[in-house]
N, C-alpha and C. Protein backbone atom coordinates (compact mmCIF):
# COMPACT_ATOMS: atom_id res chain seq x y z
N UNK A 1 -70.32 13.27 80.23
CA UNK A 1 -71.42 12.44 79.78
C UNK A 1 -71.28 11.02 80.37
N UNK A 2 -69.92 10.55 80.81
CA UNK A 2 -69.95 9.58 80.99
C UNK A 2 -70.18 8.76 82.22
N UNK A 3 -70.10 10.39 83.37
CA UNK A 3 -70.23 10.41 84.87
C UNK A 3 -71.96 10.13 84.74
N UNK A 4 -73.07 11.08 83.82
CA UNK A 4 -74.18 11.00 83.99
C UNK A 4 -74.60 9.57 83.48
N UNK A 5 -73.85 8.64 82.80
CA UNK A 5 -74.43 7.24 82.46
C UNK A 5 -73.84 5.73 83.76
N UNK A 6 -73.13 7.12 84.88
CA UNK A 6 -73.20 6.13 85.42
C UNK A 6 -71.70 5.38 85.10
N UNK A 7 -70.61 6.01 84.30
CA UNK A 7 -69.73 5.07 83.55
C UNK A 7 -67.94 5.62 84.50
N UNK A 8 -67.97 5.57 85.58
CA UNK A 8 -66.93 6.82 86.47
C UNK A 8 -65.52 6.61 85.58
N UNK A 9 -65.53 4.65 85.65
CA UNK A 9 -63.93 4.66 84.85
C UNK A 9 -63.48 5.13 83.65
N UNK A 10 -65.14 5.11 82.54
CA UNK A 10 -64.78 6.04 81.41
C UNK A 10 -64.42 7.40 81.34
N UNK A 11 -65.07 8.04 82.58
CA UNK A 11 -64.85 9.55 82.71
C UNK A 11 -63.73 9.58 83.06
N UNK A 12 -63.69 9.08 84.18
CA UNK A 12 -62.12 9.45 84.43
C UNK A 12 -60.53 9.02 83.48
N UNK A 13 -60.58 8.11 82.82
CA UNK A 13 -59.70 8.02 81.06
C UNK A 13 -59.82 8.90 80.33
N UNK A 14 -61.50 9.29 80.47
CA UNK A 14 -61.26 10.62 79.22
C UNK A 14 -60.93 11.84 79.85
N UNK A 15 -60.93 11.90 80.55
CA UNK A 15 -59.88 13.19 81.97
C UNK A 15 -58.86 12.97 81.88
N UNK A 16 -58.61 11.66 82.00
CA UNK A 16 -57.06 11.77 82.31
C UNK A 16 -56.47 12.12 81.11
N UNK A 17 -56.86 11.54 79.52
CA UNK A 17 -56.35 12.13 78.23
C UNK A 17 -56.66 12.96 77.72
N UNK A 18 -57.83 13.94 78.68
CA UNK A 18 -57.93 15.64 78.33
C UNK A 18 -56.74 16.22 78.85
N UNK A 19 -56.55 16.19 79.98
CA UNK A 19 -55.67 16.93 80.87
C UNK A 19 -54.13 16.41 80.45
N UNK A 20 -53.68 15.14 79.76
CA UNK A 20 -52.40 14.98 79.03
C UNK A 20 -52.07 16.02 77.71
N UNK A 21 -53.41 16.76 77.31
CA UNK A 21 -53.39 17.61 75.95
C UNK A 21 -53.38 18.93 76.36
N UNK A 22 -53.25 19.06 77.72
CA UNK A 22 -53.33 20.28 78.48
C UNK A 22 -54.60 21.27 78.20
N UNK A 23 -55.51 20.42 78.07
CA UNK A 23 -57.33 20.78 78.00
C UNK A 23 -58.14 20.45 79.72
N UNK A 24 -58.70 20.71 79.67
CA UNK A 24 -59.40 20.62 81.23
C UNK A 24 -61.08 20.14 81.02
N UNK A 25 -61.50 19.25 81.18
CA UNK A 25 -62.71 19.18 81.01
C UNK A 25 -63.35 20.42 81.91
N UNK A 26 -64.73 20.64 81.50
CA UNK A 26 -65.35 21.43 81.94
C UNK A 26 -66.33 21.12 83.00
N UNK A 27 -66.82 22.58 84.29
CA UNK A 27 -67.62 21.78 84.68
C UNK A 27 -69.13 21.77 84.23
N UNK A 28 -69.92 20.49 84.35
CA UNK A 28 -71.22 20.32 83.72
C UNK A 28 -72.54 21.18 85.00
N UNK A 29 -72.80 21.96 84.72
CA UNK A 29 -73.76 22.36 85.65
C UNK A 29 -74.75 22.52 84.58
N UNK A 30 -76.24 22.58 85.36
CA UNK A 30 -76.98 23.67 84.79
C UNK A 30 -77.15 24.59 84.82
N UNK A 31 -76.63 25.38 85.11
CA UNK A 31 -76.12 26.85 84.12
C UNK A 31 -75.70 26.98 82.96
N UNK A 32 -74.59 25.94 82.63
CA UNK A 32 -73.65 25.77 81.96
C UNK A 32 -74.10 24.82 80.58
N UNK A 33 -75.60 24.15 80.84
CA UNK A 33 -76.23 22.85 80.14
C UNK A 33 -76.59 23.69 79.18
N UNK A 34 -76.70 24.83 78.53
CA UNK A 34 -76.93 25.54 77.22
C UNK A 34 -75.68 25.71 76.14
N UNK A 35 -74.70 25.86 77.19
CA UNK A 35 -73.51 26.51 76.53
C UNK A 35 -72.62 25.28 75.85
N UNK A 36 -72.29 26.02 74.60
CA UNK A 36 -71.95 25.25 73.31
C UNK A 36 -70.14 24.84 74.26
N UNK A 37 -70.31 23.36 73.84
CA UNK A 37 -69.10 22.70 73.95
C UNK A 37 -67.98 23.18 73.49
N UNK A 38 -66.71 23.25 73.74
CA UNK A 38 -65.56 23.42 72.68
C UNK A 38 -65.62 23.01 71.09
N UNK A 39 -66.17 21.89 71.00
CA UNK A 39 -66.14 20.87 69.74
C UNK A 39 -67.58 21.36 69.39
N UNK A 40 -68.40 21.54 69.83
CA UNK A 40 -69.82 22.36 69.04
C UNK A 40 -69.45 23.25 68.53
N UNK A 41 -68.81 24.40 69.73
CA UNK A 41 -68.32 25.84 68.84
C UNK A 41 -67.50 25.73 67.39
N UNK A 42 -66.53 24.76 67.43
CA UNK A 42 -65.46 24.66 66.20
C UNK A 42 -66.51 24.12 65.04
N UNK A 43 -67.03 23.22 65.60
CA UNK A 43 -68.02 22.71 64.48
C UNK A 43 -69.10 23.37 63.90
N UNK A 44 -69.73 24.72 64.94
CA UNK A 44 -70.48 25.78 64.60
C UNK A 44 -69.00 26.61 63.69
N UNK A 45 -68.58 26.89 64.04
CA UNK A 45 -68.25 28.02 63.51
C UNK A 45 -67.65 27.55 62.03
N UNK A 46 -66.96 26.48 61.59
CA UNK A 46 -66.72 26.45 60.12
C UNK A 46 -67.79 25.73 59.65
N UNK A 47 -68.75 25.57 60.14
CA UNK A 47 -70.18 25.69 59.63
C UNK A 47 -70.42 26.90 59.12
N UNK A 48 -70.47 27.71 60.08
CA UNK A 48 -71.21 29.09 59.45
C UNK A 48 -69.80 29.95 58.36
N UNK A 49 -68.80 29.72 58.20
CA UNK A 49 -67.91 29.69 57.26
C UNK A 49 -67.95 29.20 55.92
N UNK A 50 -68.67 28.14 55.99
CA UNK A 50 -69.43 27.64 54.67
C UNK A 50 -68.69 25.81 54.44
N UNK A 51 -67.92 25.59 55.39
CA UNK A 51 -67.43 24.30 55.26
C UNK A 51 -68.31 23.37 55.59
N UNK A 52 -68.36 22.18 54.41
CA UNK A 52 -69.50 21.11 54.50
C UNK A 52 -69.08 20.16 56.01
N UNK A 53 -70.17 18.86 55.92
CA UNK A 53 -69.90 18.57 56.92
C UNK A 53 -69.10 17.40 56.74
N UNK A 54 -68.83 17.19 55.07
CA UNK A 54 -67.58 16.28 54.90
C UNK A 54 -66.12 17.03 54.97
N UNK A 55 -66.20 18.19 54.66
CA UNK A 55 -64.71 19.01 55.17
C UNK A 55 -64.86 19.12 56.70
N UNK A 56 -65.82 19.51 57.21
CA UNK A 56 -65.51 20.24 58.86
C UNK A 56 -64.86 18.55 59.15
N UNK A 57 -65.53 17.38 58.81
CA UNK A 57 -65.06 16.08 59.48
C UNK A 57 -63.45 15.92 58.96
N UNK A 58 -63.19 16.07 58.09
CA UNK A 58 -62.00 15.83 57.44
C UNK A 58 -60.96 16.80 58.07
N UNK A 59 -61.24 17.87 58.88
CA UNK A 59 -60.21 18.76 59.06
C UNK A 59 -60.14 18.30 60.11
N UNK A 60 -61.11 18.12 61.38
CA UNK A 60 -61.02 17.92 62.60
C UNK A 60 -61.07 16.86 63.07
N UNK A 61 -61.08 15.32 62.09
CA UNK A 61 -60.69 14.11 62.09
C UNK A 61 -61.35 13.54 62.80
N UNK A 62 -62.97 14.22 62.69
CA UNK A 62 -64.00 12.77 63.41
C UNK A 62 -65.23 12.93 61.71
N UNK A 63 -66.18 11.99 62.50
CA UNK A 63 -67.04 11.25 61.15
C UNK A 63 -68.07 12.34 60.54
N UNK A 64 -68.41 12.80 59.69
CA UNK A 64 -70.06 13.38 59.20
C UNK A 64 -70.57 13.01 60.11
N UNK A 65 -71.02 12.24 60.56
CA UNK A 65 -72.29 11.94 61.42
C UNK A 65 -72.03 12.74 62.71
N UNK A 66 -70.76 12.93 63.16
CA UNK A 66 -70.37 13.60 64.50
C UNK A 66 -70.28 14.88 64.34
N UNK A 67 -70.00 15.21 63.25
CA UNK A 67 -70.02 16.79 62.46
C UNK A 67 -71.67 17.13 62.67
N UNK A 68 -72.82 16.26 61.73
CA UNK A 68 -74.28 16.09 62.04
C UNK A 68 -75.28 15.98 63.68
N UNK A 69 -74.25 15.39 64.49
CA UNK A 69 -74.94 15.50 66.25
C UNK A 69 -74.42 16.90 66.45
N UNK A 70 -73.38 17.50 66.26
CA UNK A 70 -72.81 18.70 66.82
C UNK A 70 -73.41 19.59 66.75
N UNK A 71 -73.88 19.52 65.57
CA UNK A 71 -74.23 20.44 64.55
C UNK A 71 -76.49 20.40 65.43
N UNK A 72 -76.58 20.02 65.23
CA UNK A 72 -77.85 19.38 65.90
C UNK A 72 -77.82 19.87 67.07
N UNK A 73 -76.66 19.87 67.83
CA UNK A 73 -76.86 19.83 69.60
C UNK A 73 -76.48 21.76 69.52
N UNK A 74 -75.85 22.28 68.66
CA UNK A 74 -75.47 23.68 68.79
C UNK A 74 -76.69 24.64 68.46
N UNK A 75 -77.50 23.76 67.20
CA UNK A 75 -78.76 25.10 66.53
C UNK A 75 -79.87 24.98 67.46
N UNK A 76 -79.87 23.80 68.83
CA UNK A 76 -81.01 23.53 69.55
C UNK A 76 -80.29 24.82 70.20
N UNK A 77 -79.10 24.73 71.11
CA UNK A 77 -78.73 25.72 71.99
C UNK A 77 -78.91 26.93 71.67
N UNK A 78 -78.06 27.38 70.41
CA UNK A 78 -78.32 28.72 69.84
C UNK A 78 -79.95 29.25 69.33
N UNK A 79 -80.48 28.02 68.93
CA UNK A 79 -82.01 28.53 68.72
C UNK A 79 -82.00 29.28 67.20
N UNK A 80 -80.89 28.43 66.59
CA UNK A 80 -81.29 28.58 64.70
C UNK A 80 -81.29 27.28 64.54
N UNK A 81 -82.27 27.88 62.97
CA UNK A 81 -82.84 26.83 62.57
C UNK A 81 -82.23 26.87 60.72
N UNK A 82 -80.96 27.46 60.62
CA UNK A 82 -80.66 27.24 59.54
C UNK A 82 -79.10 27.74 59.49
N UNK A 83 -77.92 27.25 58.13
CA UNK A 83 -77.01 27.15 58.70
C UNK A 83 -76.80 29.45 58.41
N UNK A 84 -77.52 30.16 57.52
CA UNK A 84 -77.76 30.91 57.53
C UNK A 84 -77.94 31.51 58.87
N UNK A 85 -78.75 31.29 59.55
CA UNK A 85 -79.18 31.60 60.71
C UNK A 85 -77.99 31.49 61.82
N UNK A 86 -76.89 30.58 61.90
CA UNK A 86 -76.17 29.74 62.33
C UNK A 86 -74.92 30.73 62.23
N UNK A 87 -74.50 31.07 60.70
CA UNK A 87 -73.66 32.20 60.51
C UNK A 87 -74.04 33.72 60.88
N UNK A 88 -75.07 33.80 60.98
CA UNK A 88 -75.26 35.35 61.90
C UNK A 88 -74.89 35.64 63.14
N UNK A 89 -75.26 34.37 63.42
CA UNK A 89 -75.09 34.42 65.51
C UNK A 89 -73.38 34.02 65.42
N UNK A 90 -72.74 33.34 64.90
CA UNK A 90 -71.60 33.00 65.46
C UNK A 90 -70.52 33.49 64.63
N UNK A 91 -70.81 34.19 63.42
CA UNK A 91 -69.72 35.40 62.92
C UNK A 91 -69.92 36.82 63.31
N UNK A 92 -70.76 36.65 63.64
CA UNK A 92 -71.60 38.64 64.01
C UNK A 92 -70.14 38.51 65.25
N UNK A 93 -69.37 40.06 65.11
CA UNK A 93 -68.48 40.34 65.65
C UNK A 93 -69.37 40.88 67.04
N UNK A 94 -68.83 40.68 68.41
CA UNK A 94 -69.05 40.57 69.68
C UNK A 94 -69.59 42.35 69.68
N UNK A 95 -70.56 42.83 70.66
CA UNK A 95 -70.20 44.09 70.72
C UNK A 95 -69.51 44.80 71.27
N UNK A 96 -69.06 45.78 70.81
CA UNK A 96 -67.56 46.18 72.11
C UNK A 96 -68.21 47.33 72.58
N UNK A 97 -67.49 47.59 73.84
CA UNK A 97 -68.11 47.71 75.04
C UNK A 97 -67.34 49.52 75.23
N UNK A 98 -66.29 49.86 74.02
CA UNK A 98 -65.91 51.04 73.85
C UNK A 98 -66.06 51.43 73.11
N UNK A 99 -67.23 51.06 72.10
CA UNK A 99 -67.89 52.12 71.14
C UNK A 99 -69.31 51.98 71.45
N UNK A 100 -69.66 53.25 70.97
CA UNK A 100 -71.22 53.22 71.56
C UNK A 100 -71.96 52.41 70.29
N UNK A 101 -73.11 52.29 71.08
CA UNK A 101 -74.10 51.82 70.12
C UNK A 101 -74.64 52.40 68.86
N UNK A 102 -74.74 52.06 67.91
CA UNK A 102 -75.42 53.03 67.08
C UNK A 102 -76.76 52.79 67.06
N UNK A 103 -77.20 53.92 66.59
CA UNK A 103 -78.99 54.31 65.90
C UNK A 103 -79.30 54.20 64.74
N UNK A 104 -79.83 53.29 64.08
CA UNK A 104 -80.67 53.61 62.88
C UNK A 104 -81.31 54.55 62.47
């Protein structure tokens, strides 16, 4: 975000103290401009667990309000519009690919 404002020395600090945590920033393409962040996903997912957004902040040691953009930037991507909605898509177990499908 900080390369697109134009900000190189901020990006590159927050690189350099991703890659000290042995994390890798990602790369930003559009392809890639849908897909939920690391910190969206965590924040989606004990969302849809049922943790408020004063616990999800309290566990993962940033503010409500950052819990509230995450949270915002994930149900645009995923395309729910409730935290209901929110827990279907991101607890629904993956489908596996060695059992067949079933029929209703």
């Amino acid at each position: 975000m900080f390369s697109e404002f134009g900000m190189e020395a901020f990006a590159e600090r927050a690189r350099v103290e991703l890659e000290a945590t042995g994390e890798h920033a990602r790369e930003r393409t559009v392809a890639t401009r849908d897909d939920l962040t690391p910190q969206e996903a965590q924040v989606s997912r004990l969302a849809a667990e049922g943790a408020t957004n004063q616990e999800i902040a309290a566990r993962l040691f940033i503010s409500a309000s950052t819990v509230d953009y995450h949270l915002r930037k994930a149900f645009r991507k995923l395309g729910v519009r409730s935290r209901t909605q929110l827990a279907r898509h991101v607890l629904q177990p993956a489908p596996s690919s060695d059992t067949p499908a079933r029929e209703d």
